[in-house]
N, C-alpha and C. Protein backbone atom coordinates (compact mmCIF):
# COMPACT_ATOMS: atom_id res chain seq x y z
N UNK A 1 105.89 129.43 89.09
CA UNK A 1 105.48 128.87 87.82
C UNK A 1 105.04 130.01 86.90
N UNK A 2 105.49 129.95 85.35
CA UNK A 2 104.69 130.96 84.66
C UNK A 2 103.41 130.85 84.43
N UNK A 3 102.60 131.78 84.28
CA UNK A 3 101.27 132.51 83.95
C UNK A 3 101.14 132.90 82.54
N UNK A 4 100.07 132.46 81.77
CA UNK A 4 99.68 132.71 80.90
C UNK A 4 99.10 133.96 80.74
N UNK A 5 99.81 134.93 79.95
CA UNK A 5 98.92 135.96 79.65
C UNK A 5 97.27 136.36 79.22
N UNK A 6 96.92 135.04 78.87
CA UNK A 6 95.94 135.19 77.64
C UNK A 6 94.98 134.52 79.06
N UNK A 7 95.21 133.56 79.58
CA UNK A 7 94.29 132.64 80.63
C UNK A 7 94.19 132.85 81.80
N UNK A 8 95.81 132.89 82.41
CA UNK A 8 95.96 133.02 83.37
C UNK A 8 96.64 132.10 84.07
N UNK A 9 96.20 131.00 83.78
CA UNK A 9 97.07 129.33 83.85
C UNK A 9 98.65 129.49 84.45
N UNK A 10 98.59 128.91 85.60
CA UNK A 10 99.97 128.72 85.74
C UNK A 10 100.54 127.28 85.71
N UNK A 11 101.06 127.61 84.41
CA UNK A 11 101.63 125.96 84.21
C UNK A 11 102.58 125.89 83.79
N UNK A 12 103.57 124.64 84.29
CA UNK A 12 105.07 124.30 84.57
C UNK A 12 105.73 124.35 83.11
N UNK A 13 104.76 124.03 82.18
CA UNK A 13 105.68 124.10 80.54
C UNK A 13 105.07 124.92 79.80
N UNK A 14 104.88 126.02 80.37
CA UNK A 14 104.59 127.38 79.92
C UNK A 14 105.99 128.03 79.24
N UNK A 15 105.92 128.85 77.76
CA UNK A 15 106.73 129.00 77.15
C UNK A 15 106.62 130.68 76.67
N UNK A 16 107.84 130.93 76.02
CA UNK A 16 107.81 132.55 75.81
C UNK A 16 107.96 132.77 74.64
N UNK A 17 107.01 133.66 73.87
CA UNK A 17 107.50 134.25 72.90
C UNK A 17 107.84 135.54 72.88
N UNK A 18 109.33 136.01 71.73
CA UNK A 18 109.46 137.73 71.54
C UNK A 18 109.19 137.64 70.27
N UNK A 19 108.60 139.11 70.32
CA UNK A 19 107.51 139.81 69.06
C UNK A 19 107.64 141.08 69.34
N UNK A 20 108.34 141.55 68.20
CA UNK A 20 108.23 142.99 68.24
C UNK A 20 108.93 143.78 69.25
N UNK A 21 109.56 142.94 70.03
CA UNK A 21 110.68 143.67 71.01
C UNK A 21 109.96 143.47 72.42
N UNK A 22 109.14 142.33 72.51
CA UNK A 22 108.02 142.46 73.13
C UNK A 22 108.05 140.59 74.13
N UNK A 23 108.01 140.40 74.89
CA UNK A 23 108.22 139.24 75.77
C UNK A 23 106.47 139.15 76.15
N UNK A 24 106.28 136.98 75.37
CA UNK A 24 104.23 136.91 75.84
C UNK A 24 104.84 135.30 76.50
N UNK A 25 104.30 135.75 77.03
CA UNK A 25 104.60 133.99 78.22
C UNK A 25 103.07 133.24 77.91
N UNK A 26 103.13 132.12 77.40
CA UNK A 26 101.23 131.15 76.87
C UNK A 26 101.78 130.01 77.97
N UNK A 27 100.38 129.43 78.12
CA UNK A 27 100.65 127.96 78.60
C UNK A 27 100.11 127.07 77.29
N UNK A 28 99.29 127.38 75.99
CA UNK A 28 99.15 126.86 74.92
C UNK A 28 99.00 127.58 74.22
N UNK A 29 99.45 126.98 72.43
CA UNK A 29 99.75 127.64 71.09
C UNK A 29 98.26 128.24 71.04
N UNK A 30 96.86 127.70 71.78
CA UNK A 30 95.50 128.54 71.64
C UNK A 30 96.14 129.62 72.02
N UNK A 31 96.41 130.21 73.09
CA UNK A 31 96.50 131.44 73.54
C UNK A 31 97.64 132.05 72.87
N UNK A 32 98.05 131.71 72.72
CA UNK A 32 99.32 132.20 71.55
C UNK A 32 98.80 132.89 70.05
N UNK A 33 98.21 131.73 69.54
CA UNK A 33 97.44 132.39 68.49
C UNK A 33 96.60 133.43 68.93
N UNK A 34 95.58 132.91 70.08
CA UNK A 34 94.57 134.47 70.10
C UNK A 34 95.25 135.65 70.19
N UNK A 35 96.05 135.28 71.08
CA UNK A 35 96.18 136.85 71.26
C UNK A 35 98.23 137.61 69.89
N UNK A 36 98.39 136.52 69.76
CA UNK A 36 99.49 137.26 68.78
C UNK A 36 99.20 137.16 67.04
N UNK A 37 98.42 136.47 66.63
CA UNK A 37 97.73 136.03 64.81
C UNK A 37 97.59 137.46 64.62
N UNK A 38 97.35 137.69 63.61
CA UNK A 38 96.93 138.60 62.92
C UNK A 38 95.75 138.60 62.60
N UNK A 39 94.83 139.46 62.67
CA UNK A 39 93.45 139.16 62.08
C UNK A 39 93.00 139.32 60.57
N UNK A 40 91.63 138.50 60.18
CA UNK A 40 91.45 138.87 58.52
C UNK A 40 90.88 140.71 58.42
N UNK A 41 91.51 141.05 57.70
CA UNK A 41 90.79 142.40 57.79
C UNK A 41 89.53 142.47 56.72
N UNK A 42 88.73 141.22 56.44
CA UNK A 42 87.03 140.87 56.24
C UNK A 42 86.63 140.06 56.96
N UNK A 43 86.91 139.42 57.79
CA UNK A 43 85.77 138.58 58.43
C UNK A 43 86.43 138.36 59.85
N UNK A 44 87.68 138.86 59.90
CA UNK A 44 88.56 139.00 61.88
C UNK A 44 88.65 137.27 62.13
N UNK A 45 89.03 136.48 61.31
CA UNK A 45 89.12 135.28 61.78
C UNK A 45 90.59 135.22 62.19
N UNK A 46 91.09 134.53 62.91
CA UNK A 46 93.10 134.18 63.25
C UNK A 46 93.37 134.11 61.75
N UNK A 47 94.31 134.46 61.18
CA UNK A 47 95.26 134.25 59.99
C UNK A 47 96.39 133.46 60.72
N UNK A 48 96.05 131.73 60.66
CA UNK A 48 97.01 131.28 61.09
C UNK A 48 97.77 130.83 59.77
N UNK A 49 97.39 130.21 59.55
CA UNK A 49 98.21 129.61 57.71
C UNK A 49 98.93 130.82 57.16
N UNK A 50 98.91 130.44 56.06
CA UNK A 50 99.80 131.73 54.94
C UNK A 50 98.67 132.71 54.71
N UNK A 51 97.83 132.41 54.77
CA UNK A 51 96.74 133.80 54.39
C UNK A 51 97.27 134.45 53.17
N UNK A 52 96.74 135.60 52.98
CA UNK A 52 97.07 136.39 51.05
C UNK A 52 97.30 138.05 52.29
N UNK A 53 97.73 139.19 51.24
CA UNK A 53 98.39 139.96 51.69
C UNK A 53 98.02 140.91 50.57
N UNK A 54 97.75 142.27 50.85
CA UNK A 54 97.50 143.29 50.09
C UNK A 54 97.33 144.41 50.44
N UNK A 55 98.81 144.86 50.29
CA UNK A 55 99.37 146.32 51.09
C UNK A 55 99.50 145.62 52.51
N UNK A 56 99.02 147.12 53.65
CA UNK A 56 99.17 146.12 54.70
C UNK A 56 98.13 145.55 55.05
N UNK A 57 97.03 145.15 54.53
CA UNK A 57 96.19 144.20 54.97
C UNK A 57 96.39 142.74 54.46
N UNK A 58 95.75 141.87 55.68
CA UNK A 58 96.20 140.73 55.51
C UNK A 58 94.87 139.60 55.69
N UNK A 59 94.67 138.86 54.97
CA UNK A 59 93.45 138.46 54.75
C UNK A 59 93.46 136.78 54.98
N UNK A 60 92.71 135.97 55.31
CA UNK A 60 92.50 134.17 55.75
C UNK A 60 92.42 133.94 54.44
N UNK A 61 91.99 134.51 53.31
CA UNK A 61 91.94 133.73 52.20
C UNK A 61 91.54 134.76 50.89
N UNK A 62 91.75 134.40 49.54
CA UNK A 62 91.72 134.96 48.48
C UNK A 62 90.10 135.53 48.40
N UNK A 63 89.43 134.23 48.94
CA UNK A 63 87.80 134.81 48.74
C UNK A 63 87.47 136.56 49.85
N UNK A 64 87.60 136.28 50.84
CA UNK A 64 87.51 137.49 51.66
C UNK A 64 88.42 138.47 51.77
N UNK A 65 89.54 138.48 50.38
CA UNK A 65 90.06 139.65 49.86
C UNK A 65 89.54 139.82 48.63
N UNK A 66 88.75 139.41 48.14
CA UNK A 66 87.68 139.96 47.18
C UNK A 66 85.98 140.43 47.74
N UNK A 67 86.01 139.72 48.78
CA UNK A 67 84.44 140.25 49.74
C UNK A 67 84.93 141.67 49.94
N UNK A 68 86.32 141.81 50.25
CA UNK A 68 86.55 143.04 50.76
C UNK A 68 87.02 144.15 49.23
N UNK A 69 87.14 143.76 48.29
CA UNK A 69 86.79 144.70 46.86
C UNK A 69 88.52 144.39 46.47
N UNK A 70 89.08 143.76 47.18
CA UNK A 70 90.54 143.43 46.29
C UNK A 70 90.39 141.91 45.30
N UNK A 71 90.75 142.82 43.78
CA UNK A 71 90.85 141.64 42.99
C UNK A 71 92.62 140.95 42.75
N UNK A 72 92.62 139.80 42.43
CA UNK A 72 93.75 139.55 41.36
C UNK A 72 95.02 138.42 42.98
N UNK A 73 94.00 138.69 43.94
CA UNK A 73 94.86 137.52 44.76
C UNK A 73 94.71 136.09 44.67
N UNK A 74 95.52 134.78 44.90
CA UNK A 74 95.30 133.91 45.31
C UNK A 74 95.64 133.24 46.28
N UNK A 75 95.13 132.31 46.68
CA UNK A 75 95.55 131.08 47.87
C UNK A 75 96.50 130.58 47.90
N UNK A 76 97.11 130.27 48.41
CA UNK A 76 98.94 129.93 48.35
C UNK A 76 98.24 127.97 48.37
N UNK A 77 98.99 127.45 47.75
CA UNK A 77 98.76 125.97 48.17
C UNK A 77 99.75 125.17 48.76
């Protein structure tokens, strides 16, 4: 049975993702997100949604790319 990278879990509808040239076996989209999301680069929350983008940082939302001193983004709706 596969093993979850993130848990450990070996469970029967455990699934794979490639990333980056890169093979992650989850037994759930939690562990999927933890360990493959991107983080906010102000407050390190998962950037699961569309998040905002500026250069290569990538931010959960327009407000905490201005906490972090970038003006002129918004929230995708």
């Amino acid at each position: 049975m596969p093993v979850c990278e993130v848990c450990g879990n070996n469970y029967e509808r455990a699934f794979t993702v490639f990333m980056a040239g890169r093979e992650h076996t989850f037994d759930a989209f939690e562990c999927a997100i933890h360990a493959l999301a991107p983080r906010c680069a102000s407050c390190g929350c998962p950037v699961v949604g569309h998040g905002v983008q500026h250069g290569e940082r990538i931010y959960c939302c327009a407000q905490c790319a201005r906490r972090a001193g970038v003006e002129g983004l918004v929230d995708h709706n």
